[in-house]
N, C-alpha and C. Protein backbone atom coordinates (compact mmCIF):
# COMPACT_ATOMS: atom_id res chain seq x y z
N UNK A 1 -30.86 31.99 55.32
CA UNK A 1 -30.13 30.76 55.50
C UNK A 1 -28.77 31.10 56.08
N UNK A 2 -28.54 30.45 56.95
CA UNK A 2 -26.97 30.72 57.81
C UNK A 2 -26.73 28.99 58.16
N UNK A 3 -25.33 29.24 58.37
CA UNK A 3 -24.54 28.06 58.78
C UNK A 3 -23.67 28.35 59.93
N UNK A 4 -22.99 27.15 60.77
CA UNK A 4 -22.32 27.44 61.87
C UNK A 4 -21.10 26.86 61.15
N UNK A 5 -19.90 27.21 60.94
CA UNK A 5 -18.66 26.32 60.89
C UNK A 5 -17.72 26.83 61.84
N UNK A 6 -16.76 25.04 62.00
CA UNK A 6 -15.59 25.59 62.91
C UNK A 6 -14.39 25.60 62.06
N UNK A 7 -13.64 26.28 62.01
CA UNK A 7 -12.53 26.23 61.94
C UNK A 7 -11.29 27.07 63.17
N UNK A 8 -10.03 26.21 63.21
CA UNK A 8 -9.29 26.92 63.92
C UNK A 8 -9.53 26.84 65.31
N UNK A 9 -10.36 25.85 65.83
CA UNK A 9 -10.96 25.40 66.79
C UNK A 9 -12.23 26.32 67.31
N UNK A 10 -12.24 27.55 66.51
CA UNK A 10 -13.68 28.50 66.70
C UNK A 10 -14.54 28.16 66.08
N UNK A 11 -15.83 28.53 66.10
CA UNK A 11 -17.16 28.29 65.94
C UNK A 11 -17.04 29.32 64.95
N UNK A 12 -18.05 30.38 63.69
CA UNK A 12 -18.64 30.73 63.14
C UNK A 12 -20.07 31.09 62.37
N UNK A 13 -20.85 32.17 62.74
CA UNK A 13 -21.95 31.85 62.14
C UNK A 13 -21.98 32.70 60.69
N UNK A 14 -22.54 31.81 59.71
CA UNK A 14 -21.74 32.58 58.25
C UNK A 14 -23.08 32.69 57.74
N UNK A 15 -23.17 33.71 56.59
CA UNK A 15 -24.85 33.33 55.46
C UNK A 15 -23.89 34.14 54.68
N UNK A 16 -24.00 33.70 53.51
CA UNK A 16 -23.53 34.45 51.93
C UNK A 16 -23.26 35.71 52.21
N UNK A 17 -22.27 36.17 51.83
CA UNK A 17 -22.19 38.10 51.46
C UNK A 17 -21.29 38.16 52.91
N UNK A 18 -21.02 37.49 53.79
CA UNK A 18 -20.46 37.48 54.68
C UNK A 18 -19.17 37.62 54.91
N UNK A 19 -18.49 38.93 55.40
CA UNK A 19 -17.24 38.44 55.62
C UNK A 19 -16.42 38.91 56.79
N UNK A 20 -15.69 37.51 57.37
CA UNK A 20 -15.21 36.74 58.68
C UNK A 20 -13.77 36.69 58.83
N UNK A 21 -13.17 37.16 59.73
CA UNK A 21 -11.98 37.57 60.83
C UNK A 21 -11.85 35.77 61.00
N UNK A 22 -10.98 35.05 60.70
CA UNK A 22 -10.62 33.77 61.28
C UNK A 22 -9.21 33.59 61.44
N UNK A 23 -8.54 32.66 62.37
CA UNK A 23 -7.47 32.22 62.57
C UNK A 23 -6.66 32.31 61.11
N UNK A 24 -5.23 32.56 60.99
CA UNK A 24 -4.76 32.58 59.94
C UNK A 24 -4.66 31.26 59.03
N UNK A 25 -4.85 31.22 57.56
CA UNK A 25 -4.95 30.20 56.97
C UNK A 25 -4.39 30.39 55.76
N UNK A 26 -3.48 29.27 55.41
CA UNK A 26 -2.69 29.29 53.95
C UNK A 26 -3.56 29.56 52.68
N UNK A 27 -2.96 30.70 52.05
CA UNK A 27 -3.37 30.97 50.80
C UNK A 27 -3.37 32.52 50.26
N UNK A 28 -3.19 32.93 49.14
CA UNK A 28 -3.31 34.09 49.24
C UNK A 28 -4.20 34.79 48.49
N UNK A 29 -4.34 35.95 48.98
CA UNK A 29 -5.57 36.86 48.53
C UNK A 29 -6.07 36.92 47.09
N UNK A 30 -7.60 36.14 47.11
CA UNK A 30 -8.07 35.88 45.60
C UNK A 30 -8.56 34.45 45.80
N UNK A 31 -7.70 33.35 46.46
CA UNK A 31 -7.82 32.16 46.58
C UNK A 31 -8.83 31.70 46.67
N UNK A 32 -9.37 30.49 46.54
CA UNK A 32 -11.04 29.88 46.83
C UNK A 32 -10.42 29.33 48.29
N UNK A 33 -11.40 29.26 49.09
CA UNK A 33 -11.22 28.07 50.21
C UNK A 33 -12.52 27.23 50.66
N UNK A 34 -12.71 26.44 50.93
CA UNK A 34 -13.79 25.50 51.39
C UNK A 34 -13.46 24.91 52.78
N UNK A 35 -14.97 25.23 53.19
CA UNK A 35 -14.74 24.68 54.69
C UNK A 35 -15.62 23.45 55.09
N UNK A 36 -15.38 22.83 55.13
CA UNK A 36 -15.70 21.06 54.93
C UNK A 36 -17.00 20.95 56.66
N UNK A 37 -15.98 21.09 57.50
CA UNK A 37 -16.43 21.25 59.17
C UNK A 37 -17.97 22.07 59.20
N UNK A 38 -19.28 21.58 58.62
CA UNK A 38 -20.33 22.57 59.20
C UNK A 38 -21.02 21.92 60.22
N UNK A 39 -21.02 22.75 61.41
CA UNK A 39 -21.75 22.04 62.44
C UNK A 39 -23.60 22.09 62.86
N UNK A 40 -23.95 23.20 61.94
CA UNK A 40 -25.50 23.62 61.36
C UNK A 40 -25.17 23.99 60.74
N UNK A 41 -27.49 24.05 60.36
CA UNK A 41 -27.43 24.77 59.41
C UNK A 41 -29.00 24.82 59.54
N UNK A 42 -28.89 26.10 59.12
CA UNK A 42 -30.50 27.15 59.02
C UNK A 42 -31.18 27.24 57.32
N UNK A 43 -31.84 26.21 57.34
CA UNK A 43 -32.90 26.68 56.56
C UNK A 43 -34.07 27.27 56.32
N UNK A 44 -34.93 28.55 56.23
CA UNK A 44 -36.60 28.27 56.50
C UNK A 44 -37.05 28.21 57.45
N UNK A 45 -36.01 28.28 58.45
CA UNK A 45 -36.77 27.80 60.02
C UNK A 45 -36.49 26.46 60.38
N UNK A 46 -35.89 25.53 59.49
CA UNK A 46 -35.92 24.28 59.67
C UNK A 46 -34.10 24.06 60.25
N UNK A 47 -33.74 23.61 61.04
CA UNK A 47 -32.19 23.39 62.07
C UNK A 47 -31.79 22.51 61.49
N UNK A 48 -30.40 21.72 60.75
CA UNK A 48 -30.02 20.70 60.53
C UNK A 48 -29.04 20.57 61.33
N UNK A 49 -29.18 19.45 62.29
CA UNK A 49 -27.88 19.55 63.31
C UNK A 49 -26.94 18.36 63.53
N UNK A 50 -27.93 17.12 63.36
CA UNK A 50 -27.11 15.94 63.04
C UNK A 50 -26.22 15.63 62.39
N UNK A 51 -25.20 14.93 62.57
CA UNK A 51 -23.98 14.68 61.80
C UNK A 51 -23.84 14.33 60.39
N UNK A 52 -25.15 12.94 60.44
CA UNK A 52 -25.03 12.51 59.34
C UNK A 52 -26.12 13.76 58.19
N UNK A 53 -26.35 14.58 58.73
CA UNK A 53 -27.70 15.55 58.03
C UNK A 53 -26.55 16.60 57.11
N UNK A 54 -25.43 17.06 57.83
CA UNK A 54 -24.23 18.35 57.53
C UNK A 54 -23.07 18.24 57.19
N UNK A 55 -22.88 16.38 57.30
CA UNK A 55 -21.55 16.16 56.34
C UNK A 55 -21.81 16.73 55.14
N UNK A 56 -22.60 16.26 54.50
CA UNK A 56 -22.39 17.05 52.71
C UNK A 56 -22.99 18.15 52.29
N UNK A 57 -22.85 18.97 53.50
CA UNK A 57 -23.06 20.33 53.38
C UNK A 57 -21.46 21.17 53.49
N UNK A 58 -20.89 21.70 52.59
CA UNK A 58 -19.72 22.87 51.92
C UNK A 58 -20.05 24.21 52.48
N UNK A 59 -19.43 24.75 52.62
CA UNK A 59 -18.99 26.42 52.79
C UNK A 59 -18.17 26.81 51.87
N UNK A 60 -18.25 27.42 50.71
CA UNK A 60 -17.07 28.12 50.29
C UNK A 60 -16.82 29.64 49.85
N UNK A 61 -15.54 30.07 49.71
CA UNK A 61 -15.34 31.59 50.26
C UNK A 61 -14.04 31.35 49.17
N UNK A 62 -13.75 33.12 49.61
CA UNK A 62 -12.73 33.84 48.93
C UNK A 62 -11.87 34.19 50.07
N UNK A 63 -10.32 33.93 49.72
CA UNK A 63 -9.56 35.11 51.17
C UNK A 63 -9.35 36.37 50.35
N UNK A 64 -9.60 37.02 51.54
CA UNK A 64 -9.60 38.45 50.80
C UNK A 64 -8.11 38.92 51.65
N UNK A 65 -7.35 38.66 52.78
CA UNK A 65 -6.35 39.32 52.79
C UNK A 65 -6.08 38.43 54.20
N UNK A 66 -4.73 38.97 54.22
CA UNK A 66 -3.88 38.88 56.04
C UNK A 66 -4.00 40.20 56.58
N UNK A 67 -4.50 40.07 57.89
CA UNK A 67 -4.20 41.07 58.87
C UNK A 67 -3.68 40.88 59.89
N UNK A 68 -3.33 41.75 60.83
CA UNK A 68 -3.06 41.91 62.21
C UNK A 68 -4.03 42.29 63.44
N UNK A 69 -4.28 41.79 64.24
CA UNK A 69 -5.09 41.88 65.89
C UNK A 69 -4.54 42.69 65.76
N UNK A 70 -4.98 43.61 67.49
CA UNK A 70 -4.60 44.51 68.64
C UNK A 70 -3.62 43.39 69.07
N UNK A 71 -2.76 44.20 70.35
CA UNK A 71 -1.78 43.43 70.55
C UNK A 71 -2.41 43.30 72.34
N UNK A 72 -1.68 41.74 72.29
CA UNK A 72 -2.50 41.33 73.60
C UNK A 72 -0.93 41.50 74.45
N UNK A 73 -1.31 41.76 75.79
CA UNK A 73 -0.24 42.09 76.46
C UNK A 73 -0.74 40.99 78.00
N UNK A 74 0.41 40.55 77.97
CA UNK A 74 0.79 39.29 79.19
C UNK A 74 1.83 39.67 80.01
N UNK A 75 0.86 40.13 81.03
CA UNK A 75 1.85 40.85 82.40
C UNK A 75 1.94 39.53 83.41
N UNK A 76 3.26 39.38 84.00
CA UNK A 76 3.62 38.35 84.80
C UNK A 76 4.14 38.88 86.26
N UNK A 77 3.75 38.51 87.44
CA UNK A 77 3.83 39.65 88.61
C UNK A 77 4.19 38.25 90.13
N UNK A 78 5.03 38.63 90.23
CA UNK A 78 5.33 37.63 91.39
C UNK A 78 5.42 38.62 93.16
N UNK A 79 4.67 38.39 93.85
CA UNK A 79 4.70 39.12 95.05
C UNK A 79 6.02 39.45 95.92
N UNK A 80 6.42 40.25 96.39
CA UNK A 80 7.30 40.05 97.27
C UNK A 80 8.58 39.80 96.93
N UNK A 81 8.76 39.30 95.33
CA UNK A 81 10.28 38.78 94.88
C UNK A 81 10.33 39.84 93.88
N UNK A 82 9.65 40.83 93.60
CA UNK A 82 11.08 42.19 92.70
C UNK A 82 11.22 41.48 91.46
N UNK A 83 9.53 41.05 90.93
CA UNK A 83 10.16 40.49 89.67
C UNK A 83 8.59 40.81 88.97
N UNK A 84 8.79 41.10 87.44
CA UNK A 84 7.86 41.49 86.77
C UNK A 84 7.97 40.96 85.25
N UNK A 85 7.59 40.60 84.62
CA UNK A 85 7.36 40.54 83.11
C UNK A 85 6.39 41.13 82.21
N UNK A 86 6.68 41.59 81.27
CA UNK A 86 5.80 41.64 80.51
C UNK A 86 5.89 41.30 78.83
N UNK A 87 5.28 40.66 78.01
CA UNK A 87 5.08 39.94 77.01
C UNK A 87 3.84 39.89 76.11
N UNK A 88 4.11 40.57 75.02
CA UNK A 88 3.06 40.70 74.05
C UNK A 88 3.06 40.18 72.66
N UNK A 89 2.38 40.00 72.06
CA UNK A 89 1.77 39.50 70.96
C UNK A 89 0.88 39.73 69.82
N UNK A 90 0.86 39.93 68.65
CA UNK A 90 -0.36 40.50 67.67
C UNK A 90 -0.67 38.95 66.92
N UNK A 91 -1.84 38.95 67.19
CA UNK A 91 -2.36 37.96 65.84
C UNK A 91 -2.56 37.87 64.96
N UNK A 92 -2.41 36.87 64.22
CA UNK A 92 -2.28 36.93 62.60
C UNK A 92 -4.02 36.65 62.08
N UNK A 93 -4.56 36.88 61.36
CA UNK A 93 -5.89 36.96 60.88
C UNK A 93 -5.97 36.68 59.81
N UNK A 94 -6.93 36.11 58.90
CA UNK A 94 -7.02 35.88 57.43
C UNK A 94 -8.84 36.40 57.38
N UNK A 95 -8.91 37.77 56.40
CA UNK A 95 -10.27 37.68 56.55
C UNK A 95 -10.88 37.00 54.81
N UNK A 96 -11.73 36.90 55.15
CA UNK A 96 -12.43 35.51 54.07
C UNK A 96 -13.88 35.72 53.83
N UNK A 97 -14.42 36.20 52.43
CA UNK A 97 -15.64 36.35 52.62
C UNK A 97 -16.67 35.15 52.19
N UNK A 98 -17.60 35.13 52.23
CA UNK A 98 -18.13 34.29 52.15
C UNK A 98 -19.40 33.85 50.64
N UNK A 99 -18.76 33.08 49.97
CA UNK A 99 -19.56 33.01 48.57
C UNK A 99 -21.11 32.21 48.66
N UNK A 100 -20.92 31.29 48.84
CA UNK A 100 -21.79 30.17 49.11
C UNK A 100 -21.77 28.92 50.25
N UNK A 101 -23.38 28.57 50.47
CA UNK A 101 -23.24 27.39 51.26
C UNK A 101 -24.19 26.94 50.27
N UNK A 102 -23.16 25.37 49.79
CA UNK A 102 -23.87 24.15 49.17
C UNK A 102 -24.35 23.64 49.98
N UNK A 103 -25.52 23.15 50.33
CA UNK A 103 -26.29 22.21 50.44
C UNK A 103 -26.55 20.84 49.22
N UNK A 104 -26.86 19.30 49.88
CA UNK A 104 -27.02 18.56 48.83
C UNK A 104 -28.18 17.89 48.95
């Protein structure tokens, strides 16, 4: 059994024992979190994909910590004008494992 959720405007494919790299999210390590947003879901072979089928279907998890990405680097290059930038960034991460998907 697996589920798709979004959070953070990403997609996810989750099944129990699972644990997921997502956009950073308030709370700290130990916390419960529930993810409301499932967009499937795998039962048996059987797809639940309709809206009204996966509203009252839950995700819920543990955060297990904050991390840090690789650092993304944003080079800026203008031809001919003697001009260059460069600009980087690390992302913030919350990884979160995964306890259960309720189904109702």
């Amino acid at each position: 059994m697996y589920a798709v959720i979004q959070t953070g405007g990403k997609q996810y494919r989750v099944s129990e024992g699972d644990v997921i790299k997502v956009n950073r999210l308030k709370g700290n390590p130990g916390d419960p979190i529930e993810f409301n947003h499932v967009v499937m879901l795998e039962n048996n072979g059987q797809l639940r994909v309709r809206q009204s089928e996966v509203k009252s279907i839950k995700v819920t998890g543990k955060i297990m910590g904050a991390i840090q990405g690789k650092k993304i680097r944003v080079f800026r290059y203008r031809r001919r004008k003697n001009t260059m930038r460069t600009k980087g960034s690390r992302p913030q991460y919350t990884t979160v494992s995964i306890e259960k998907i309720l189904t109702a």
